[in-house]
C-alpha atoms as a PDB file:
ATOM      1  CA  UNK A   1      -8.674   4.043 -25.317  1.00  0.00           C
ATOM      2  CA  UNK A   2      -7.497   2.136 -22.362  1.00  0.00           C
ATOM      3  CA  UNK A   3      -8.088   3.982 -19.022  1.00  0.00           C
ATOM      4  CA  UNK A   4      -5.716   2.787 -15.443  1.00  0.00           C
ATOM      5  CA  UNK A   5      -7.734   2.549 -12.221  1.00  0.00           C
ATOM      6  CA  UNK A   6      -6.250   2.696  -9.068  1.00  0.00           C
ATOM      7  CA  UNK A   7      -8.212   0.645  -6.509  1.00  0.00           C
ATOM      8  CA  UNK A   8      -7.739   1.090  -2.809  1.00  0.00           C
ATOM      9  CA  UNK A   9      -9.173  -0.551  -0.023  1.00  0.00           C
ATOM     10  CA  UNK A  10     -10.097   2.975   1.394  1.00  0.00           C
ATOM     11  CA  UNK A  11     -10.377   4.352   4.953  1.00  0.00           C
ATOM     12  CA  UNK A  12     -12.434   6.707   7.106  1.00  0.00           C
ATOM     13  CA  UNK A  13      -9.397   8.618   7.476  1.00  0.00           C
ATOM     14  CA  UNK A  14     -10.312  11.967   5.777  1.00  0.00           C
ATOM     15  CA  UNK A  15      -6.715  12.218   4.897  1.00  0.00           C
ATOM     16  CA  UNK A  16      -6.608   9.240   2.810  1.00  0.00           C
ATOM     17  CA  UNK A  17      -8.602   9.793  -0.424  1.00  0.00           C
ATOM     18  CA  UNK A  18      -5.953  12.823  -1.040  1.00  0.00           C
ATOM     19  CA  UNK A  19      -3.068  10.577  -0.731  1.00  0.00           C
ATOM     20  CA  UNK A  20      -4.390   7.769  -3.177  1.00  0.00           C
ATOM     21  CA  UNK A  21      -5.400  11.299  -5.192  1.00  0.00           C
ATOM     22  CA  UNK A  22      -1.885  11.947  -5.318  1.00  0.00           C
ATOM     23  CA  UNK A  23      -0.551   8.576  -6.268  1.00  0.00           C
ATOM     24  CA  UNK A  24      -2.824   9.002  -8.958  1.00  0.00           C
ATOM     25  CA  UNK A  25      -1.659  12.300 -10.685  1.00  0.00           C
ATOM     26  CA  UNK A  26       1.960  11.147 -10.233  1.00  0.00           C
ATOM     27  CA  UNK A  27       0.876   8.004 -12.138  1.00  0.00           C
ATOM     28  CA  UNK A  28      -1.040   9.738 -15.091  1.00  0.00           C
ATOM     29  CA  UNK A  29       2.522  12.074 -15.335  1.00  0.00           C
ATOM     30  CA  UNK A  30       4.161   9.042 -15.467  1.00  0.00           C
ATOM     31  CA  UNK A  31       1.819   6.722 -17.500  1.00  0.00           C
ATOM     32  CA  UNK A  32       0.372   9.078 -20.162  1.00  0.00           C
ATOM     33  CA  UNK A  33      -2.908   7.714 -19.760  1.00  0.00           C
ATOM     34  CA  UNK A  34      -6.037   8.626 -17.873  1.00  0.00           C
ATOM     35  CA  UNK A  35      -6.036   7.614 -14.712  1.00  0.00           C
ATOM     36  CA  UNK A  36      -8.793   7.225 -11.910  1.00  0.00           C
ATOM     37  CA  UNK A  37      -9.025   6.386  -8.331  1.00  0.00           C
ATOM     38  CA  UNK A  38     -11.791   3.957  -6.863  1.00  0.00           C
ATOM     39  CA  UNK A  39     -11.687   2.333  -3.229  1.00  0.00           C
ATOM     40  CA  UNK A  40     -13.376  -0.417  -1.965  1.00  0.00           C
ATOM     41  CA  UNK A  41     -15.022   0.937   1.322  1.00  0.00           C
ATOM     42  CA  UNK A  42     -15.373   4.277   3.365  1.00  0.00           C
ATOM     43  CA  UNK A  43     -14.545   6.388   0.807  1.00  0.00           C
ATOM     44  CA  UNK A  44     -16.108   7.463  -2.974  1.00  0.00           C
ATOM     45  CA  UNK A  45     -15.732   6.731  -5.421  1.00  0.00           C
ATOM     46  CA  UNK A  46     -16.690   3.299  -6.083  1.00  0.00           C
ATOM     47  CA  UNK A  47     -15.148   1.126  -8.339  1.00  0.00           C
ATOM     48  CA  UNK A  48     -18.821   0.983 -10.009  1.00  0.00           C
ATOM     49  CA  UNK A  49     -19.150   5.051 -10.056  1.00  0.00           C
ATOM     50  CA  UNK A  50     -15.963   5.212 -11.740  1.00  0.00           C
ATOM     51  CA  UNK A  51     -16.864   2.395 -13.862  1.00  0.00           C
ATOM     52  CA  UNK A  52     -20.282   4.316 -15.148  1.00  0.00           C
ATOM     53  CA  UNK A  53     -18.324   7.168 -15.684  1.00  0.00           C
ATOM     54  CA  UNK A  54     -15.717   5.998 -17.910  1.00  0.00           C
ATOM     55  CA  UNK A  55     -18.236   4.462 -20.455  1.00  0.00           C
ATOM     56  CA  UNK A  56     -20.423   7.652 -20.278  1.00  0.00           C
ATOM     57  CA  UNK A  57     -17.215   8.589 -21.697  1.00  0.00           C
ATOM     58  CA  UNK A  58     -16.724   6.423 -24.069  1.00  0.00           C
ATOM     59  CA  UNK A  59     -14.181   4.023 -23.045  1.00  0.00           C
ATOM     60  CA  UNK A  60     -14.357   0.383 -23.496  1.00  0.00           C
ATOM     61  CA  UNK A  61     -11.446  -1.171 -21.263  1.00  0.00           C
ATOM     62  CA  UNK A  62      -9.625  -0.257 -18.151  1.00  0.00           C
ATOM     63  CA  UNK A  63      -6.855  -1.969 -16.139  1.00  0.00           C
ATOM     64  CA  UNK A  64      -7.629  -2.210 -12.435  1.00  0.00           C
ATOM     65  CA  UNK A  65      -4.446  -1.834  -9.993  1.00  0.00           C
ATOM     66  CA  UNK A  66      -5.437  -2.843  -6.464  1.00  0.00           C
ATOM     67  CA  UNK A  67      -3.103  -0.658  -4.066  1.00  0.00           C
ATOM     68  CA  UNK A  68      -2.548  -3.582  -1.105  1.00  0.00           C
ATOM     69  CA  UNK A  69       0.612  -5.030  -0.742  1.00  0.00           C
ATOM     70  CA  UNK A  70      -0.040  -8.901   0.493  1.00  0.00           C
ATOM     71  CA  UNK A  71      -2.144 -11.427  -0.857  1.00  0.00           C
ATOM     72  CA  UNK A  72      -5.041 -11.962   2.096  1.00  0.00           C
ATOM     73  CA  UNK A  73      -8.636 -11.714   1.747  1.00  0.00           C
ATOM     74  CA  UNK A  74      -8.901  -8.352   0.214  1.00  0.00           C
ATOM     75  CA  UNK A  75      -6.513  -9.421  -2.761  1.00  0.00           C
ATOM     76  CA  UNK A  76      -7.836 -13.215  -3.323  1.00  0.00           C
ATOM     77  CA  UNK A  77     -11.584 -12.386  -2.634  1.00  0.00           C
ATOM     78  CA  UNK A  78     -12.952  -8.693  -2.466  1.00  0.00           C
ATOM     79  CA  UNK A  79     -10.988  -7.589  -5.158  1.00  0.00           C
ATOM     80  CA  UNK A  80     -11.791 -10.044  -7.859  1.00  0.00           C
ATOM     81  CA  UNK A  81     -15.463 -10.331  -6.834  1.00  0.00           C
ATOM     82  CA  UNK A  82     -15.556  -6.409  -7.024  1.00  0.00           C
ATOM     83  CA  UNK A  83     -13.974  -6.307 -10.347  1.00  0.00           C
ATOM     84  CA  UNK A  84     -16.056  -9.627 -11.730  1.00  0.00           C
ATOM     85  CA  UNK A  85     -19.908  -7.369 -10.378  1.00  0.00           C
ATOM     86  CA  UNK A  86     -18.640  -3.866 -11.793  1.00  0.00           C
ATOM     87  CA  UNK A  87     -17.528  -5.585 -15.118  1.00  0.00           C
ATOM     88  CA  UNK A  88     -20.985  -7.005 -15.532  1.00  0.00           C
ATOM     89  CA  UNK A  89     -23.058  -4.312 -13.958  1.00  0.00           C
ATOM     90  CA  UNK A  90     -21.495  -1.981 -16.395  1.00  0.00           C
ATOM     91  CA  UNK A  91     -20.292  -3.579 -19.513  1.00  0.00           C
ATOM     92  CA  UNK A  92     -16.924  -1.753 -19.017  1.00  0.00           C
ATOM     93  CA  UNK A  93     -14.042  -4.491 -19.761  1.00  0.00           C
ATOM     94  CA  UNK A  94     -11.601  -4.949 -16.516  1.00  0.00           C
ATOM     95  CA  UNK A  95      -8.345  -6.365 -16.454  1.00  0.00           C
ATOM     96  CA  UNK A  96      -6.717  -7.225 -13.123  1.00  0.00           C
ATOM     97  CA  UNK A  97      -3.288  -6.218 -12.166  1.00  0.00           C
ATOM     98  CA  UNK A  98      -0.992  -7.828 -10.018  1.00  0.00           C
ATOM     99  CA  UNK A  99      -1.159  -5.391  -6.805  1.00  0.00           C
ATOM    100  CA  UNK A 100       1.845  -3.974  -5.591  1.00  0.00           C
ATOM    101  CA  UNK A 101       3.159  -6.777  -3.996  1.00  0.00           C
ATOM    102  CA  UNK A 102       6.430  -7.284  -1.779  1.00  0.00           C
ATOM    103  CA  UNK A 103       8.661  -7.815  -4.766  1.00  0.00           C
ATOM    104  CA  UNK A 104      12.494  -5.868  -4.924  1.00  0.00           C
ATOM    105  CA  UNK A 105      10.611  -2.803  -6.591  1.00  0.00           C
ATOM    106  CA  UNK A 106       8.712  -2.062  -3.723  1.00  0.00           C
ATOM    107  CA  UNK A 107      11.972  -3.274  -1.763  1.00  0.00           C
ATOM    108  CA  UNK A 108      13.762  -0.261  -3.324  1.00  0.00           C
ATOM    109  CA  UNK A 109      10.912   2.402  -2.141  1.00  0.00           C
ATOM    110  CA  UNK A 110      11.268   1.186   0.869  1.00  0.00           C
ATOM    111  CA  UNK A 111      14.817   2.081   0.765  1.00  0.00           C
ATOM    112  CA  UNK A 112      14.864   5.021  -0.403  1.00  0.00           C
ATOM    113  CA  UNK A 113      12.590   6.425   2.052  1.00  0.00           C
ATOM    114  CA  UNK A 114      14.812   4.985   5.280  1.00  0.00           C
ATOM    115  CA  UNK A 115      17.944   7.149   3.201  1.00  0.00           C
ATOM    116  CA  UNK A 116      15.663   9.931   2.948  1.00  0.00           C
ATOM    117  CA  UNK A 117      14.411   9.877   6.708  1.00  0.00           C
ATOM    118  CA  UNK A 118      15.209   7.576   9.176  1.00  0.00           C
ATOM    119  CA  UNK A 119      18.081   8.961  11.382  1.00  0.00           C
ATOM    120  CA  UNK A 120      21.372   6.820  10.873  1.00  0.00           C
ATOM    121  CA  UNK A 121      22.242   3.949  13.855  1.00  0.00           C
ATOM    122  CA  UNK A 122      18.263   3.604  14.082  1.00  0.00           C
ATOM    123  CA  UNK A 123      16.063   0.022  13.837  1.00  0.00           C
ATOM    124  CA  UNK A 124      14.032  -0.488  11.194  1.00  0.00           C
ATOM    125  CA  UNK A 125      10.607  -1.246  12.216  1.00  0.00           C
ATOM    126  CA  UNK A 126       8.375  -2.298   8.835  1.00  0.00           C
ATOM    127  CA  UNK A 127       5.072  -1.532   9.977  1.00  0.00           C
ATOM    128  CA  UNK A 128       2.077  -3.587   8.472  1.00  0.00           C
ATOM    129  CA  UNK A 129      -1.418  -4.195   8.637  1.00  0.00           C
ATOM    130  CA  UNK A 130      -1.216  -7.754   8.816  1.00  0.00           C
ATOM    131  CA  UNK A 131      -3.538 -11.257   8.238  1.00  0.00           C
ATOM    132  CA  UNK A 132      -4.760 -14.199   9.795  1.00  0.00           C
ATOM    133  CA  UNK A 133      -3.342 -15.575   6.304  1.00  0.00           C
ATOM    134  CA  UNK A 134       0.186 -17.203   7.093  1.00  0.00           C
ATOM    135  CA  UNK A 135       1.252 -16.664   3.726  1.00  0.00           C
ATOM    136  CA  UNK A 136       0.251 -12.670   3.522  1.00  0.00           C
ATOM    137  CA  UNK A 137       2.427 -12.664   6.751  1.00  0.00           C
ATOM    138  CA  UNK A 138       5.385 -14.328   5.607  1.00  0.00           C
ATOM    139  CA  UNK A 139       5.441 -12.006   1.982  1.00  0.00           C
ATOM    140  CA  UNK A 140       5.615  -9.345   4.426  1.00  0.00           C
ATOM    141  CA  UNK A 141       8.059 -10.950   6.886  1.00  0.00           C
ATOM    142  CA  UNK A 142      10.351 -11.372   3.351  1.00  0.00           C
ATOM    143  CA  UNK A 143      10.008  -8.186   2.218  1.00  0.00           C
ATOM    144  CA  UNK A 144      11.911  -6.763   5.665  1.00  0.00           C
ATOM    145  CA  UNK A 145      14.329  -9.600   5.387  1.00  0.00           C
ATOM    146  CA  UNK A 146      14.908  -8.009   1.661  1.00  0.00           C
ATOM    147  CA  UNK A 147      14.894  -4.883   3.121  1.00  0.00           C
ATOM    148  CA  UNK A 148      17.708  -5.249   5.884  1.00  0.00           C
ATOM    149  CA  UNK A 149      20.111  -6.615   3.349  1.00  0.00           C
ATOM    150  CA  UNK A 150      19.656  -3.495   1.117  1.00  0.00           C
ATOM    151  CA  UNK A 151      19.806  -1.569   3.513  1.00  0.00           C
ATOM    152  CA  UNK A 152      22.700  -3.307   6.100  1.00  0.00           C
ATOM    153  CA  UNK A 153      20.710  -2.630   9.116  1.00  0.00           C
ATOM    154  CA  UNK A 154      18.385  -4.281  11.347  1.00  0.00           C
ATOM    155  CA  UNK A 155      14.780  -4.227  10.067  1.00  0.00           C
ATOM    156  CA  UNK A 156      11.841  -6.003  12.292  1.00  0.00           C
ATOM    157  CA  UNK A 157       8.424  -6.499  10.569  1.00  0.00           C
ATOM    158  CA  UNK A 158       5.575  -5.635  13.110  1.00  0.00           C
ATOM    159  CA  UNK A 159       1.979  -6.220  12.346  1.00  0.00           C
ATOM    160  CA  UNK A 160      -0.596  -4.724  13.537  1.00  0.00           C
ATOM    161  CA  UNK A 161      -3.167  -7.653  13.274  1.00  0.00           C
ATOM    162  CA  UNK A 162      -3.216 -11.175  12.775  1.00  0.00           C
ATOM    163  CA  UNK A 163      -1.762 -14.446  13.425  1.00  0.00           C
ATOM    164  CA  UNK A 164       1.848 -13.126  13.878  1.00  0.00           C
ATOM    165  CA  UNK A 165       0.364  -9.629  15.572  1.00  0.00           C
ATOM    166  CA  UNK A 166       3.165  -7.746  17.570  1.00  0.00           C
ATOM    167  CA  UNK A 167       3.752  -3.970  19.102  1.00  0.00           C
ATOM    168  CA  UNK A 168       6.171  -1.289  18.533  1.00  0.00           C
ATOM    169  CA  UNK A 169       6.667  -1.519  22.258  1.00  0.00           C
ATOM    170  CA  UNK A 170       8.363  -4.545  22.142  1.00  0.00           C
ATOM    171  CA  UNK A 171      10.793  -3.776  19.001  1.00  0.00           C
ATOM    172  CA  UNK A 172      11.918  -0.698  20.985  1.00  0.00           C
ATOM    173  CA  UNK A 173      12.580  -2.979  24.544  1.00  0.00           C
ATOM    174  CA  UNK A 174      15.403  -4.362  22.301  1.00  0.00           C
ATOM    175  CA  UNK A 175      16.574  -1.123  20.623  1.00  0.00           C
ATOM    176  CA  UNK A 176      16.556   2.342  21.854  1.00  0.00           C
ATOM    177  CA  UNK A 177      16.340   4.095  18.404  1.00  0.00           C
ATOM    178  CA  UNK A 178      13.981   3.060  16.344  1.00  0.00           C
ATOM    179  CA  UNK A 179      12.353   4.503  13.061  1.00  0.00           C
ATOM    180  CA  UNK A 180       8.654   3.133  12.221  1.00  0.00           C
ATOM    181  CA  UNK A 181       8.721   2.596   8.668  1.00  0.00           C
ATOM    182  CA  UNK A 182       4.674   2.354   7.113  1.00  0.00           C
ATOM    183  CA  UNK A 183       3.799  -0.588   4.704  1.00  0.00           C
ATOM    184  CA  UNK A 184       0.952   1.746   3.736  1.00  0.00           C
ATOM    185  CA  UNK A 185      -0.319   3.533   0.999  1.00  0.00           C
ATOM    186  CA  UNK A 186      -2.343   6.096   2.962  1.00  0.00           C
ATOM    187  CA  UNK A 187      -3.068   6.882   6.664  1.00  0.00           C
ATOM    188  CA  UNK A 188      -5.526   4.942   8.167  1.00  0.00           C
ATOM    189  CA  UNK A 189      -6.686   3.966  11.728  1.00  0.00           C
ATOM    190  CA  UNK A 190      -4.388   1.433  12.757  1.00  0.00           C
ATOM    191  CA  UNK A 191      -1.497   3.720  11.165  1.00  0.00           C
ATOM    192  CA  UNK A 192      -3.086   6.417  13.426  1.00  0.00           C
ATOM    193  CA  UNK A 193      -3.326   4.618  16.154  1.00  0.00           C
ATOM    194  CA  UNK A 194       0.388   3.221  16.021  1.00  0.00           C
ATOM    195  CA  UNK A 195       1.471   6.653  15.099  1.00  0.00           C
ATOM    196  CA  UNK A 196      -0.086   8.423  18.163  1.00  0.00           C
ATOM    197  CA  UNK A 197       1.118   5.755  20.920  1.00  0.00           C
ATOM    198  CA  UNK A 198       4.909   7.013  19.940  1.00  0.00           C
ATOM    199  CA  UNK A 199       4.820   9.529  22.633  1.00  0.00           C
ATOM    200  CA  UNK A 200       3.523   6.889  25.608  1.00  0.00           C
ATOM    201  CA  UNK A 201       6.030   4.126  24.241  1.00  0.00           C
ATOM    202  CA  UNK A 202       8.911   6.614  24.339  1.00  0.00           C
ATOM    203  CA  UNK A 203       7.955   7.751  27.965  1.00  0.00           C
ATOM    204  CA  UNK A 204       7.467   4.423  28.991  1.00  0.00           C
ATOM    205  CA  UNK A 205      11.137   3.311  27.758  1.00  0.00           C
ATOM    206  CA  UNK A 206      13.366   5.625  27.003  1.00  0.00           C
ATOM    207  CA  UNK A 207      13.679   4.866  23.138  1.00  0.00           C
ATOM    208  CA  UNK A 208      13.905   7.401  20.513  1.00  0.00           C
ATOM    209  CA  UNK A 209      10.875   7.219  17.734  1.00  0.00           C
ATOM    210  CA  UNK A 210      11.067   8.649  14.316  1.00  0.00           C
ATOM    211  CA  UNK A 211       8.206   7.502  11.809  1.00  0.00           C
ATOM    212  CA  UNK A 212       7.969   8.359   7.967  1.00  0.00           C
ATOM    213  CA  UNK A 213       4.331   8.964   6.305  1.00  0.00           C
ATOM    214  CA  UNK A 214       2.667   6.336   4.463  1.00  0.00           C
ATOM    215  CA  UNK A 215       4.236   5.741   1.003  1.00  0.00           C
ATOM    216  CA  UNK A 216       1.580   7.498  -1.133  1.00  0.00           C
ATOM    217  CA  UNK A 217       2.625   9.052  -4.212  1.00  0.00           C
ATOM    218  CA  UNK A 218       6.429   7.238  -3.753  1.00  0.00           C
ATOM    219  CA  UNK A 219       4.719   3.928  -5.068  1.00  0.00           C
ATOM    220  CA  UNK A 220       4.216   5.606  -8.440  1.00  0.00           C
ATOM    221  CA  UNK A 221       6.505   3.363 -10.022  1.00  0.00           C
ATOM    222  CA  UNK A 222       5.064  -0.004  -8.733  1.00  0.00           C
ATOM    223  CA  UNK A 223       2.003   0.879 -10.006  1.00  0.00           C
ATOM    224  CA  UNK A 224       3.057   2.130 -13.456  1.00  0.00           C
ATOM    225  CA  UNK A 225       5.175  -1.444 -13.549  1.00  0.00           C
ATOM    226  CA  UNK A 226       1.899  -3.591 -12.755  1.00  0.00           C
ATOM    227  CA  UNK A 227      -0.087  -1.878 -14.944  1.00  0.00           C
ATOM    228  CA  UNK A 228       2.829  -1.643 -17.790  1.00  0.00           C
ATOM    229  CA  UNK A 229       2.942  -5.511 -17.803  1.00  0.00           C
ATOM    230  CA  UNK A 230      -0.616  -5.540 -17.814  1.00  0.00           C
ATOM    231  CA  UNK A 231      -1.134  -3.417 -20.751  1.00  0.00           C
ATOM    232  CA  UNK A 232       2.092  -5.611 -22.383  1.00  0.00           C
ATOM    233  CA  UNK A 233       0.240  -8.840 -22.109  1.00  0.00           C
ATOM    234  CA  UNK A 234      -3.283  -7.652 -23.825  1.00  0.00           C
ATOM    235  CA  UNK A 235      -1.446  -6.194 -26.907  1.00  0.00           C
END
């Protein structure tokens, strides 16, 4: 039996284990097969603890999904050299997913959350973690370029860190209504801390702020795809 694992990088946010909990159920209702959370820092369990656990169990082979949307440092380097130690430490075989990415299916979540919530007439503003890797930057710079032509409305990616860093402050100088839209599978503190200066930054201009939640349990079928082609390509 093959087992899915969902890997996140984790947070000290107390809300956040729940919401990757979540994501998981809604995965194993969609997969059929068991599923398991693990996260990288902050939280438990470890990819190792759920490692030990699934061959106490029995099982011989599990596909790790890593829940991060760009390719920086977490995806090229603590990802595969977490994987790479738990494998060996544990005998359990690991297959790497692709992680979720910034491809159209992601696009379409996206989407269907700004129908959902975002008031009509309002920016777009695709809020991200961001990198000091150029290339994580401009996957998420393309993804909001996808974004505003499915949706036919102005989108701006902002970024909370990095080379290409920028503010919600300045998206809503240029527009008065504006909807903060997270790249984010969970909360976390620079989600928190963007989410609680809405109040300051509407005082301070004018603007009207909506936000939406992280995406949690909505990204249930960009996981099932990465782990479907996964499980495809090892049959």
């Amino acid at each position: 039996m093959t087992a899915l694992i969902l890997l996140s990088h984790g947070s000290r946010n107390p809300k956040a284990a729940a919401t990757v909990r979540e994501l998981r159920q809604a995965v194993a209702e969609r997969m059929g097969m068991p599923c398991f959370e693990a996260h990288l820092d902050f939280s438990a369990p470890d990819l190792g603890a759920v490692a030990r656990r699934l061959v106490a169990e029995g099982i011989e082979d599990a596909v790790v999904v890593p829940l991060l949307f760009s390719s920086a440092y977490h995806h090229k380097v603590d990802v595969p050299r977490e994987v790479a130690a738990t494998q060996s430490a544990t005998g359990l075989r690991l297959v790497l997913a692709d992680a979720l990415g910034t491809d159209l299916l992601v696009a379409r979540v996206l989407a269907e959350k700004v129908a959902a919530e975002a008031p009509a007439g309002s920016h777009i503003a695709l809020y991200s973690v961001g990198s000091s890797d150029e290339a994580a930057n401009e996957q998420v710079m393309g993804l909001a370029r996808t974004l505003a032509t499915t949706l036919g409305r102005g989108v701006t990616s902002v970024q909370a860190t990095g080379a290409n860093k920028s503010s919600l402050l300045e998206v809503t100088i240029m527009h008065p209504r504006v909807h903060v839209l997270p790249l984010f599978v969970t909360h976390g503190l620079l989600l928190d801390a963007a989410t609680s200066s809405i109040s300051k930054i509407q005082d301070a201009t004018g603007s009207v702020i909506t936000h939406s939640a992280p995406l949690g349990a909505a990204l249930a079928p960009v996981v099932g795809r990465r782990a479907a082609a996964m499980l495809c390509a090892s049959c």
